[in-house]
C-alpha atoms as a PDB file:
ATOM      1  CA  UNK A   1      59.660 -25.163  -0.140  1.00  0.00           C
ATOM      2  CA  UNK A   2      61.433 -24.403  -3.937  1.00  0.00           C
ATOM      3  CA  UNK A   3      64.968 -23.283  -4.249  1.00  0.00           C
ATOM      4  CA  UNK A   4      64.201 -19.952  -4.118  1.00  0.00           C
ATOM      5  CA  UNK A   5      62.760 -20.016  -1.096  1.00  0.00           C
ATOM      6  CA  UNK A   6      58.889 -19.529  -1.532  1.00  0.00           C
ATOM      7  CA  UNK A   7      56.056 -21.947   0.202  1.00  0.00           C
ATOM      8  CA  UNK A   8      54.059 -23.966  -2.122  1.00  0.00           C
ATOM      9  CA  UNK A   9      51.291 -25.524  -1.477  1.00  0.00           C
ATOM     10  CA  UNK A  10      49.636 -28.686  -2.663  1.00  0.00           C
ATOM     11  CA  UNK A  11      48.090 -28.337  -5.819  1.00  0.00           C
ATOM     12  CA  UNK A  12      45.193 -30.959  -5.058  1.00  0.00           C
ATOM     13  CA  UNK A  13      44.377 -29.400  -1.716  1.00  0.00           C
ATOM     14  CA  UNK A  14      40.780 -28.302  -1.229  1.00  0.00           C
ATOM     15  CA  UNK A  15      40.071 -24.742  -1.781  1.00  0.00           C
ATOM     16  CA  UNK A  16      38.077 -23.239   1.400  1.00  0.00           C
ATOM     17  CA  UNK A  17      34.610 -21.932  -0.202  1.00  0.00           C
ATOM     18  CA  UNK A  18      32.764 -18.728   0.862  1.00  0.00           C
ATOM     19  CA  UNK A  19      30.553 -19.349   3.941  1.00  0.00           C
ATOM     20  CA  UNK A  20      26.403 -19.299   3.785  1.00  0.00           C
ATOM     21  CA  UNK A  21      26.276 -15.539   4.692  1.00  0.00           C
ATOM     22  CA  UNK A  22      28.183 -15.095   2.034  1.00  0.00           C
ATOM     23  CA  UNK A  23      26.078 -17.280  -0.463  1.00  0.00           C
ATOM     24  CA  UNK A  24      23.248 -15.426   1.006  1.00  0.00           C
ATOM     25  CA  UNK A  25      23.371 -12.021  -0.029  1.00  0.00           C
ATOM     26  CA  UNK A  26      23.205 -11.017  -3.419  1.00  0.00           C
ATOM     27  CA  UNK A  27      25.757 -10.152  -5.968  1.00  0.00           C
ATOM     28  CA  UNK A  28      24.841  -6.357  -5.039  1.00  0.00           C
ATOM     29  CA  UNK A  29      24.655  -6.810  -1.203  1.00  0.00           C
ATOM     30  CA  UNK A  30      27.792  -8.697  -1.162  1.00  0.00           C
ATOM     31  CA  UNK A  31      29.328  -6.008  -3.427  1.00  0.00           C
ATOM     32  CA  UNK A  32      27.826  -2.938  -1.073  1.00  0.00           C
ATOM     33  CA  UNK A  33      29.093  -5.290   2.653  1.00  0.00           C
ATOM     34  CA  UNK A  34      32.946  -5.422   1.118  1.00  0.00           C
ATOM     35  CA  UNK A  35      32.781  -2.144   0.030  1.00  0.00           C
ATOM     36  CA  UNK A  36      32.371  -1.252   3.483  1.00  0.00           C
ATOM     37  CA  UNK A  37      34.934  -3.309   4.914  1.00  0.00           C
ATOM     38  CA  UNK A  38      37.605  -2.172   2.245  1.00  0.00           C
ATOM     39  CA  UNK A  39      36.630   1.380   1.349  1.00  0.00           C
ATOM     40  CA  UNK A  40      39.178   3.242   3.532  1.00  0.00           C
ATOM     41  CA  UNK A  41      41.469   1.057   2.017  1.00  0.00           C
ATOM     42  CA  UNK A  42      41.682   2.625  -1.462  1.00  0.00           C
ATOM     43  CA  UNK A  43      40.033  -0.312  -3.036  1.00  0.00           C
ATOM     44  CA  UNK A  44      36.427  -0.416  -4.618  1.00  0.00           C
ATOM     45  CA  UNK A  45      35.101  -4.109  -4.828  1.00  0.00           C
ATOM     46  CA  UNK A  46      33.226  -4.057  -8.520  1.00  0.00           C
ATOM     47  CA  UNK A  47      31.981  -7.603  -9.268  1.00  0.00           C
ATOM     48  CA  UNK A  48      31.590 -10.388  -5.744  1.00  0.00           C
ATOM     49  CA  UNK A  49      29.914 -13.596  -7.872  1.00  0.00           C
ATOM     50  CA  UNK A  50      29.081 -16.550  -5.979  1.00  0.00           C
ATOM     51  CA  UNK A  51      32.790 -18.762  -6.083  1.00  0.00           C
ATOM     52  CA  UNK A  52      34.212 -15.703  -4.030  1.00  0.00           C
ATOM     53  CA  UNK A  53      36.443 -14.072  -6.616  1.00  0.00           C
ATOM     54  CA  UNK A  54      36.139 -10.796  -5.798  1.00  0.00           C
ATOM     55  CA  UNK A  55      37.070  -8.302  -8.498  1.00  0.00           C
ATOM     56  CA  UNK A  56      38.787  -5.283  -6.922  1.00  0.00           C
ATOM     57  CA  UNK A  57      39.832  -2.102  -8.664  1.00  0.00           C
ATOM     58  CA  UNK A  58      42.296   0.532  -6.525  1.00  0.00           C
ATOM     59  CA  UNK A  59      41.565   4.046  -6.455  1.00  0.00           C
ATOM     60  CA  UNK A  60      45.372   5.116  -7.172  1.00  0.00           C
ATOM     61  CA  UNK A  61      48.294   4.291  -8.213  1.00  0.00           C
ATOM     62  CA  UNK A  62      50.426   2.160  -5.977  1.00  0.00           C
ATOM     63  CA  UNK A  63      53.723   0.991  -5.997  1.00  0.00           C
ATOM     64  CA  UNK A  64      53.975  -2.988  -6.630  1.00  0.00           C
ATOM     65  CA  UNK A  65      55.102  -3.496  -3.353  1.00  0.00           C
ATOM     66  CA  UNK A  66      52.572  -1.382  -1.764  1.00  0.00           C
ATOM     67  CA  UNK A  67      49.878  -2.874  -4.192  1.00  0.00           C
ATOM     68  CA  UNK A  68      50.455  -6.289  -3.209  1.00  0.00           C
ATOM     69  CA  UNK A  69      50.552  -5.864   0.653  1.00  0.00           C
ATOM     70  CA  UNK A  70      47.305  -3.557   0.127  1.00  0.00           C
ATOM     71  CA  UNK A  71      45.748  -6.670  -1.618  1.00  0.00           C
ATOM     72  CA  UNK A  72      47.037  -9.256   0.783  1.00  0.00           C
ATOM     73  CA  UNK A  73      45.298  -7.240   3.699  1.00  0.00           C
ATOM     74  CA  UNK A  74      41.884  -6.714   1.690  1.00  0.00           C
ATOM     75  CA  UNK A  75      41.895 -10.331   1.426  1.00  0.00           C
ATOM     76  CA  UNK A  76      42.531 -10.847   4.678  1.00  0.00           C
ATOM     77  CA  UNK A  77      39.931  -8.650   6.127  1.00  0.00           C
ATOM     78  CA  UNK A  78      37.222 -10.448   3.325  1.00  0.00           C
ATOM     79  CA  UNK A  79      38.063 -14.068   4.334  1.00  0.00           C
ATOM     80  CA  UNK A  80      37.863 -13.125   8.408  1.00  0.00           C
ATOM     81  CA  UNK A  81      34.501 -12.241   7.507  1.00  0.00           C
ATOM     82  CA  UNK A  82      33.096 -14.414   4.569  1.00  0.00           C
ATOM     83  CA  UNK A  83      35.587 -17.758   4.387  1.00  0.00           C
ATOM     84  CA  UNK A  84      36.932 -18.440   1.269  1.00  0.00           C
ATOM     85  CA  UNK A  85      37.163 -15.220  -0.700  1.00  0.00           C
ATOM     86  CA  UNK A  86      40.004 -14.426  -3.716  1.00  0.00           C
ATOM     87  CA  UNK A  87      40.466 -11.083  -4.487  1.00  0.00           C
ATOM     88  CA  UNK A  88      41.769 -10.002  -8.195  1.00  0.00           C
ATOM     89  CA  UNK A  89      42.770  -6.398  -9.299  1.00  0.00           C
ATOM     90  CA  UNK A  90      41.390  -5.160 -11.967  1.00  0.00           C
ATOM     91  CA  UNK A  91      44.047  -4.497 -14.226  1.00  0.00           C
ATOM     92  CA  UNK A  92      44.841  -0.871 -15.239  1.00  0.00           C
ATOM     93  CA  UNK A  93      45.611   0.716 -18.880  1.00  0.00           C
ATOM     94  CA  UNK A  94      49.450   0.490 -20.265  1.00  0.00           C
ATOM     95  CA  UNK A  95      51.520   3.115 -18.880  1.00  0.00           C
ATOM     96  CA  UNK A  96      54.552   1.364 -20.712  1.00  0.00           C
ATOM     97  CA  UNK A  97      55.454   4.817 -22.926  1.00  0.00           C
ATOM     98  CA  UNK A  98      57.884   2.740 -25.569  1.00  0.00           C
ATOM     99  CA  UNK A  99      54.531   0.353 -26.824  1.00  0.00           C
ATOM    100  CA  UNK A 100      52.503   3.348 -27.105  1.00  0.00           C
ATOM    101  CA  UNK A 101      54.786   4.985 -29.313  1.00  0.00           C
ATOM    102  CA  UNK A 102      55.453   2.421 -31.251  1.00  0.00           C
ATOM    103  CA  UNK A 103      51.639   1.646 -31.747  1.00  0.00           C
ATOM    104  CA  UNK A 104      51.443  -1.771 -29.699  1.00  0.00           C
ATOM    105  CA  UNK A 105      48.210  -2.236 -28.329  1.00  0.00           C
ATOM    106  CA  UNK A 106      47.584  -4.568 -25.345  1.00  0.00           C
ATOM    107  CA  UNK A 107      44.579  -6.357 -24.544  1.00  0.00           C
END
């Protein structure tokens, strides 16, 4: 555990990989089975490639507290059904007012 107080883990530890059912549906079936698990959720999976990093982009706005415990969950519910899954938000435009007026574009 670090100083400030947060677990980490070993960085040579083995990654758990998706299971077979996972590796058996296509990109679009495995993108049209998590969008059924996490629809209600406010979440819309858009890419599910074979290594199980699942692109996810939120229907609203959320709070980063909210956003993260929304994201925890979806992962959750993915890996109880598929093993080793990683779920990434897709990131959304920048809302940061001060670059915009000033004409800094992020990319």
């Amino acid at each position: 555990m670090s100083a400030l107080g947060i677990e980490i883990g070993d960085p040579h530890a083995e990654v758990a990989e998706p299971n077979t059912r996972w590796l058996a549906l296509g990109q679009l079936g495995r993108i049209h089975q998590c969008n059924a698990i996490v629809k209600s959720m406010g979440a819309l999976v858009i890419a599910a490639p074979d290594n199980g990093f699942i692109e996810v982009k939120l229907a609203e706005d959320f709070s980063a507290k909210a956003r993260g415990s929304l994201l925890q969950y979806v992962e959750r519910k993915l890996r109880a059904e598929f093993g080793g899954i990683v779920v990434h938000v897709r990131p959304l435009q920048d809302k940061n007012r001060l670059r915009v007026l000033r004409g800094v574009e992020v990319k």
